[in-house]
C-alpha atoms as a PDB file:
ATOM      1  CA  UNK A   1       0.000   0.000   0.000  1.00  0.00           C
ATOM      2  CA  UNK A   2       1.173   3.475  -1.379  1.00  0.00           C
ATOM      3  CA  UNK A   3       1.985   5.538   1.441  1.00  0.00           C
ATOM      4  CA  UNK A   4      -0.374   8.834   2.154  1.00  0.00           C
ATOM      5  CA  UNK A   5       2.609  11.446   1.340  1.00  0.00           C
ATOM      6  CA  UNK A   6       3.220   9.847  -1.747  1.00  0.00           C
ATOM      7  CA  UNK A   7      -0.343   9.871  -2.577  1.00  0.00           C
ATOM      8  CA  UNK A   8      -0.786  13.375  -1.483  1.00  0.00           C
ATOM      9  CA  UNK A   9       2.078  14.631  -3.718  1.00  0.00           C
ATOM     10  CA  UNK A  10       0.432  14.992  -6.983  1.00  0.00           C
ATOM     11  CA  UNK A  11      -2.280  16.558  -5.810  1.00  0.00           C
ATOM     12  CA  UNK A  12      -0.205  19.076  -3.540  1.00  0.00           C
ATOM     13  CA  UNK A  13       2.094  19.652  -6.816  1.00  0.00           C
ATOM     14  CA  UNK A  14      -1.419  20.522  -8.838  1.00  0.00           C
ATOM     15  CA  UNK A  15      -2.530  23.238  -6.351  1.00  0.00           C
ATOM     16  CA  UNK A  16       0.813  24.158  -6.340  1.00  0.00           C
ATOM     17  CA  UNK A  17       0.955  24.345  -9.939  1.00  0.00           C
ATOM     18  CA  UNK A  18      -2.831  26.231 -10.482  1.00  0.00           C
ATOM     19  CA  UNK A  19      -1.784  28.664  -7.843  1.00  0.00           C
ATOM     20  CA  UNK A  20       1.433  29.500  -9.408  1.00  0.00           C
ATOM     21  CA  UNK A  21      -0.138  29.939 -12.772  1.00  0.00           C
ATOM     22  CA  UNK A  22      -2.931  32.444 -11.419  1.00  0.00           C
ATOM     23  CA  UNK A  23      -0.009  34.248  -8.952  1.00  0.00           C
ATOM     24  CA  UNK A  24      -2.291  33.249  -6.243  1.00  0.00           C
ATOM     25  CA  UNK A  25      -0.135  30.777  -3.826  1.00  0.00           C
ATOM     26  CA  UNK A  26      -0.694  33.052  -0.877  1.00  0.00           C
ATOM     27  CA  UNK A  27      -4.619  32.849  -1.624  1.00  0.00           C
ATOM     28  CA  UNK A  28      -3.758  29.071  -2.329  1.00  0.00           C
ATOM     29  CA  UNK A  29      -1.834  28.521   0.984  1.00  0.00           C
ATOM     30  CA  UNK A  30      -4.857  29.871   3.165  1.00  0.00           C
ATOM     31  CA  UNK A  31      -7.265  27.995   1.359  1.00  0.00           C
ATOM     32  CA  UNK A  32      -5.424  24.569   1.727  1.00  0.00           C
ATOM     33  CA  UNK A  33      -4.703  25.807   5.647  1.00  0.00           C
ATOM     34  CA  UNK A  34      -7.928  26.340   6.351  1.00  0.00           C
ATOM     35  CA  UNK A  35      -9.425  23.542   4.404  1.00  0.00           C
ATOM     36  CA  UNK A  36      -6.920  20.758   6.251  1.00  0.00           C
ATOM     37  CA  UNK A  37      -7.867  22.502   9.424  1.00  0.00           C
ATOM     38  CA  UNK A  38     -11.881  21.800   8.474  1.00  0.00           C
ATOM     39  CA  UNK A  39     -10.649  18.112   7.091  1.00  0.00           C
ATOM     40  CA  UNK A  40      -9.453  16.925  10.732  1.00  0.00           C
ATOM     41  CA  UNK A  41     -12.780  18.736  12.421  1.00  0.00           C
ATOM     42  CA  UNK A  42     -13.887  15.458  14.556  1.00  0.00           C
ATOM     43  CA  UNK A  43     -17.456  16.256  13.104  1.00  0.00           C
ATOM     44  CA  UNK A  44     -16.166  16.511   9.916  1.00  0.00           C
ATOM     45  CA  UNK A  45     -14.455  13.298  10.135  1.00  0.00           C
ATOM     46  CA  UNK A  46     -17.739  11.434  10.774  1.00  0.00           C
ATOM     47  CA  UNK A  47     -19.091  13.325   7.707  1.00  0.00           C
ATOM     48  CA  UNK A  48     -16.369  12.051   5.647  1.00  0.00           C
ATOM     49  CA  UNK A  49     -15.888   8.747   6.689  1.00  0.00           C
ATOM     50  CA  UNK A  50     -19.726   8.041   6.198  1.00  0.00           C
ATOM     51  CA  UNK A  51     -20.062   5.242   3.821  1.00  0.00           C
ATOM     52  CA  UNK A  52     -23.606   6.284   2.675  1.00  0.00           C
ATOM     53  CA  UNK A  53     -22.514   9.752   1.658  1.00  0.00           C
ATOM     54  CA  UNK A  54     -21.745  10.329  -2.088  1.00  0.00           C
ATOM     55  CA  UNK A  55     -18.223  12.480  -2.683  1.00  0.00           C
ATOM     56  CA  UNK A  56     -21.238  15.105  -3.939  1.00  0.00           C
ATOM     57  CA  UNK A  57     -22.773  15.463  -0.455  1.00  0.00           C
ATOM     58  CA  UNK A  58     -19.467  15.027   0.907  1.00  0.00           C
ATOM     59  CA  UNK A  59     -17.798  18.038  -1.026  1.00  0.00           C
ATOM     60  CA  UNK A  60     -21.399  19.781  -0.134  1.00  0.00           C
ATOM     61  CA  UNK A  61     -20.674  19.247   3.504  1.00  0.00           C
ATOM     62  CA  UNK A  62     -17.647  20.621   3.205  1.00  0.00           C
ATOM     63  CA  UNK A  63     -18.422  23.880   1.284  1.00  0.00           C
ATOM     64  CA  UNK A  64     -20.889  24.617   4.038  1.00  0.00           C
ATOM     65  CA  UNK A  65     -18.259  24.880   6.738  1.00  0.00           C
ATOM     66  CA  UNK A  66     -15.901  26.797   4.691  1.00  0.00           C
ATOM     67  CA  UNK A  67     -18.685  28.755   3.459  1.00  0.00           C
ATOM     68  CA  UNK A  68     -16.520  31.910   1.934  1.00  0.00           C
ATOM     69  CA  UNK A  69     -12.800  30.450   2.280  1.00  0.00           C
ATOM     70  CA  UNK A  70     -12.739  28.904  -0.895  1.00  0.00           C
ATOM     71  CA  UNK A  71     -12.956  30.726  -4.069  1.00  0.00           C
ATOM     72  CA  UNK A  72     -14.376  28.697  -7.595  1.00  0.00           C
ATOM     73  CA  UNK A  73     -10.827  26.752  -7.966  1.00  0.00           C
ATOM     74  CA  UNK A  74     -10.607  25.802  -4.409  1.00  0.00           C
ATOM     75  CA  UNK A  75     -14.314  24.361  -4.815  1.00  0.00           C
ATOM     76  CA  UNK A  76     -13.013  22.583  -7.858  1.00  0.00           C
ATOM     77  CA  UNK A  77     -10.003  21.447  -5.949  1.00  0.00           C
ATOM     78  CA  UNK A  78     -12.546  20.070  -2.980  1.00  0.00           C
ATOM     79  CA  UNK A  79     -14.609  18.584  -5.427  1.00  0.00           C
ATOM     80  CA  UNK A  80     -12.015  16.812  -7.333  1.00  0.00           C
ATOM     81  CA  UNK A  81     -10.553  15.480  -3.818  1.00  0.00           C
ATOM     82  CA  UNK A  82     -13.738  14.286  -2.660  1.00  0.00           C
ATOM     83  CA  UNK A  83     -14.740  12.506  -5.934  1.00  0.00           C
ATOM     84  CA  UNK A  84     -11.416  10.722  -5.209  1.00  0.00           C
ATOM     85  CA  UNK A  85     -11.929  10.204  -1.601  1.00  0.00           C
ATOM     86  CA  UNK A  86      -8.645  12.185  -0.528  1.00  0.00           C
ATOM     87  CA  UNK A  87     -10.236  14.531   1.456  1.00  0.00           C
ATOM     88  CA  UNK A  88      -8.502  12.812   4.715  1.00  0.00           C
ATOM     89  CA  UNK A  89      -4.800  14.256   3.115  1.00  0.00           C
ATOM     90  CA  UNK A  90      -5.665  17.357   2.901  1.00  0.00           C
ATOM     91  CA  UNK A  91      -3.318  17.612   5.994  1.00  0.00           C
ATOM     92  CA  UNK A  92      -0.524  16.390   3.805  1.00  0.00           C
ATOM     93  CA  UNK A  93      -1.616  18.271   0.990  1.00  0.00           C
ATOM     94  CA  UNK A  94      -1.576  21.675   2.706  1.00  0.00           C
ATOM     95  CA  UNK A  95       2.337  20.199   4.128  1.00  0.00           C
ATOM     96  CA  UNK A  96       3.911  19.848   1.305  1.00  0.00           C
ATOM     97  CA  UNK A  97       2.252  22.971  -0.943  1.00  0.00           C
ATOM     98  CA  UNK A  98       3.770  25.154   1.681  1.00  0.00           C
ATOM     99  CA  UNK A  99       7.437  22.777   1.522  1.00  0.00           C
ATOM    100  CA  UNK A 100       6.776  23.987  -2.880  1.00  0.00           C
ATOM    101  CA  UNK A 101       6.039  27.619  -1.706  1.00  0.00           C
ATOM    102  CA  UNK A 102       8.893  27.935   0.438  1.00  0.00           C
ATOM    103  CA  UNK A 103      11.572  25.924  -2.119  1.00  0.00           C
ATOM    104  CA  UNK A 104       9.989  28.459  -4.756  1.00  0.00           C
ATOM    105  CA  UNK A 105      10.292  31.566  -2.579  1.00  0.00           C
ATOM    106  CA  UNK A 106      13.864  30.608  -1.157  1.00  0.00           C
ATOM    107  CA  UNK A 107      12.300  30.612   2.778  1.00  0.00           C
ATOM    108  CA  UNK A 108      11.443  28.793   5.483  1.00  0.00           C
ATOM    109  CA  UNK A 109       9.644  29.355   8.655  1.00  0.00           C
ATOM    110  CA  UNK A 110      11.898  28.391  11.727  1.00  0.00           C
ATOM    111  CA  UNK A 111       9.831  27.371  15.330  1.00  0.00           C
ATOM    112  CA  UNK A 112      11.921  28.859  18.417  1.00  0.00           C
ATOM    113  CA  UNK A 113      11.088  27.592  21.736  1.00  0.00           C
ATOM    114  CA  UNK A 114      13.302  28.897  24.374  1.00  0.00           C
ATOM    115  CA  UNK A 115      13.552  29.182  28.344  1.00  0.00           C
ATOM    116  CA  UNK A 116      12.915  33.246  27.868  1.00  0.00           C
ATOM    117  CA  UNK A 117      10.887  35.426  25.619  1.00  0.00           C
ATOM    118  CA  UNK A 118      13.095  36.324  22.791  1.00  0.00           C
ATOM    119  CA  UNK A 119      13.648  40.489  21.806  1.00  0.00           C
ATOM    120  CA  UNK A 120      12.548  41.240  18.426  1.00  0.00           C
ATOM    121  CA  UNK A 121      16.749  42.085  17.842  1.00  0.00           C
ATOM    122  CA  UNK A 122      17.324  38.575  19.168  1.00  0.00           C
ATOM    123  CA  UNK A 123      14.802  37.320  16.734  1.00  0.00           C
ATOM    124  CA  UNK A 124      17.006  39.079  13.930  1.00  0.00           C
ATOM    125  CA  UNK A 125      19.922  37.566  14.736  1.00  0.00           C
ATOM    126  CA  UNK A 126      18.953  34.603  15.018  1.00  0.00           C
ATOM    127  CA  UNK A 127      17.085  34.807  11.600  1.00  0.00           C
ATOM    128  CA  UNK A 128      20.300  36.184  10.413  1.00  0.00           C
ATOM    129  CA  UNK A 129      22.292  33.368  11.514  1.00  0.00           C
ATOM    130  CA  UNK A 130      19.842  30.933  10.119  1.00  0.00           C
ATOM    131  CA  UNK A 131      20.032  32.143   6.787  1.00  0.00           C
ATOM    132  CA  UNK A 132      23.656  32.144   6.260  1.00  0.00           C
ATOM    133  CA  UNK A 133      23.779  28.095   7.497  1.00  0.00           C
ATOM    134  CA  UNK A 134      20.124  27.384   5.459  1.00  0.00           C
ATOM    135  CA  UNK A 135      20.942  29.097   2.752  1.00  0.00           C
ATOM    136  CA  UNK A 136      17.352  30.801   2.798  1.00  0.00           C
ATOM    137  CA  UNK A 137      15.204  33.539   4.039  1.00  0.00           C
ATOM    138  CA  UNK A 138      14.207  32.602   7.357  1.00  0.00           C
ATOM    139  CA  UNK A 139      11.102  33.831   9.036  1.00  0.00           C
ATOM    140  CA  UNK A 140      11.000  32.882  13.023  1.00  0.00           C
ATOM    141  CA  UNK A 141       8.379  32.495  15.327  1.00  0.00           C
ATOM    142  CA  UNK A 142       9.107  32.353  19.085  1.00  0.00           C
ATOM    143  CA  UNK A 143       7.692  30.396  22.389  1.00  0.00           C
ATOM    144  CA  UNK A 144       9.048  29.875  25.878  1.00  0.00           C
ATOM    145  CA  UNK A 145       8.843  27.001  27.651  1.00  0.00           C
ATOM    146  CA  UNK A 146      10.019  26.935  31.053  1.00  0.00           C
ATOM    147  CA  UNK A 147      10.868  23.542  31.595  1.00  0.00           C
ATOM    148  CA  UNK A 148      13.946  23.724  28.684  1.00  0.00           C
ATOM    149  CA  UNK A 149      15.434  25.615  31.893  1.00  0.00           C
ATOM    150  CA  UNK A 150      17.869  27.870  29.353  1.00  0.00           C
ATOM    151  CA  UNK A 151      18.678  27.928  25.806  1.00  0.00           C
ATOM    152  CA  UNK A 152      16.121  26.699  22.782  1.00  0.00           C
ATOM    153  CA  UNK A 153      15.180  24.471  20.670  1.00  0.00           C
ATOM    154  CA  UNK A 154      14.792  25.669  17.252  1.00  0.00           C
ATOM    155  CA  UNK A 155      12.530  23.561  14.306  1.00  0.00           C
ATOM    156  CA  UNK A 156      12.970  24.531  10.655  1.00  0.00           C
ATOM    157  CA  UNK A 157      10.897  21.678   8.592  1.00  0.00           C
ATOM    158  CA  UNK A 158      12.795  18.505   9.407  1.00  0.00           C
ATOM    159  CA  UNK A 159      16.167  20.171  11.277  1.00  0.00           C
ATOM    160  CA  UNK A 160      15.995  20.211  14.936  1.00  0.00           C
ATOM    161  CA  UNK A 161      18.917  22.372  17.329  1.00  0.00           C
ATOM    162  CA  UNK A 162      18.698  21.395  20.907  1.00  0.00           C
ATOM    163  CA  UNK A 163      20.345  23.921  22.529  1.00  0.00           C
ATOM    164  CA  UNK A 164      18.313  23.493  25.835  1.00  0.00           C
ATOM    165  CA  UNK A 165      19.990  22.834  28.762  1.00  0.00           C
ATOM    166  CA  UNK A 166      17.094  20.106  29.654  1.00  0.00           C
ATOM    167  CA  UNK A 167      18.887  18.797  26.036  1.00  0.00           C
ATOM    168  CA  UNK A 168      22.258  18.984  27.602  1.00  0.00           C
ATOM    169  CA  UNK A 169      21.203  17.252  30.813  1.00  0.00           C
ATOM    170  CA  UNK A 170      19.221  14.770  29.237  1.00  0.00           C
ATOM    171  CA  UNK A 171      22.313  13.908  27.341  1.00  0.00           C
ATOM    172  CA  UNK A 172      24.606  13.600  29.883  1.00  0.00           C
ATOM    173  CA  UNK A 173      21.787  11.528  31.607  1.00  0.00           C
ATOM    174  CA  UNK A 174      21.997   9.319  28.399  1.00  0.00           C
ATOM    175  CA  UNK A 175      26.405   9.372  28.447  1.00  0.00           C
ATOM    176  CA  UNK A 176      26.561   7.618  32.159  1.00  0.00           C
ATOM    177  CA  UNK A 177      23.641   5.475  31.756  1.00  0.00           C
ATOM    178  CA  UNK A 178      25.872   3.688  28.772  1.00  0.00           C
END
């Protein structure tokens, strides 16, 4: 059995592709956000997963949730997705659409969590730093969690930094146990 990401890819790479084509990916990207959001609704699960629903009532179902989120290609998109039955990847979908945006636009968005509420100038330099070793524009968003006791962990797609001393302990922790 095919695996759901490499299912998902064609259809991610044909949003991709129609929103390219129309210079809409932003419009694109907060359709497909907003749409995997309404795909993993509990509700909307049951909906979905009904086996005496048609992909018609099932694309219906979903067009009355999202009501004004999608324009006419996004209801095409839906439609063409439920007739399918792939509505359940539109988790994936929305993934790797924003993994095409970002390769096409040369960024990535880069998840700091960290002991301490970061400065906006500590935000820069971190962004700055980022970009020189990813080779890309980097756009950070900050947390704090307590418990990482100092330092962060940063999350850029599939890289993680721990720089957390929580990190450091636990790898100590893991040195003497061995």
């Amino acid at each position: 059995m095919a695996e759901s990401i490499t299912i998902a890819r064609p259809y991610a790479k044909a949003a991709f592709e129609a929103a390219r084509a129309d210079n809409a990916l932003a419009a694109w990207s907060e359709m497909l956000a907003f749409a995997s959001a309404v795909s993993q609704d509990e509700k909307m699960k049951v909906v979905l997963d009904h086996p005496a629903l048609t992909s018609e009532h099932k694309a219906q179902a979903f067009f009355d949730v999202c009501t004004d989120k999608l324009d006419e290609n996004g209801k095409r998109y839906i439609s063409v997705l439920s007739e399918n039955k792939r509505l359940s990847l539109l988790p994936k979908i929305a993934d790797l659409f924003e993994n095409f945006k970002s390769q096409l636009e040369q960024s990535i968005d880069v998840e700091v969590e960290s002991a301490f509420e970061l400065d906006s100038a500590q935000q820069d330099k971190l962004a700055q730093a980022l970009s020189k070793k990813l080779d890309r524009t980097v756009v950070v968003s900050s947390t704090t969690n307590e418990s990482l006791i100092g330092g962060a962990v940063i999350r850029a797609r599939d890289l993680v930094i721990d720089a957390s001393v929580r990190g450091k302990i636990a790898k100590l922790a893991e040195a003497i146990g061995a």
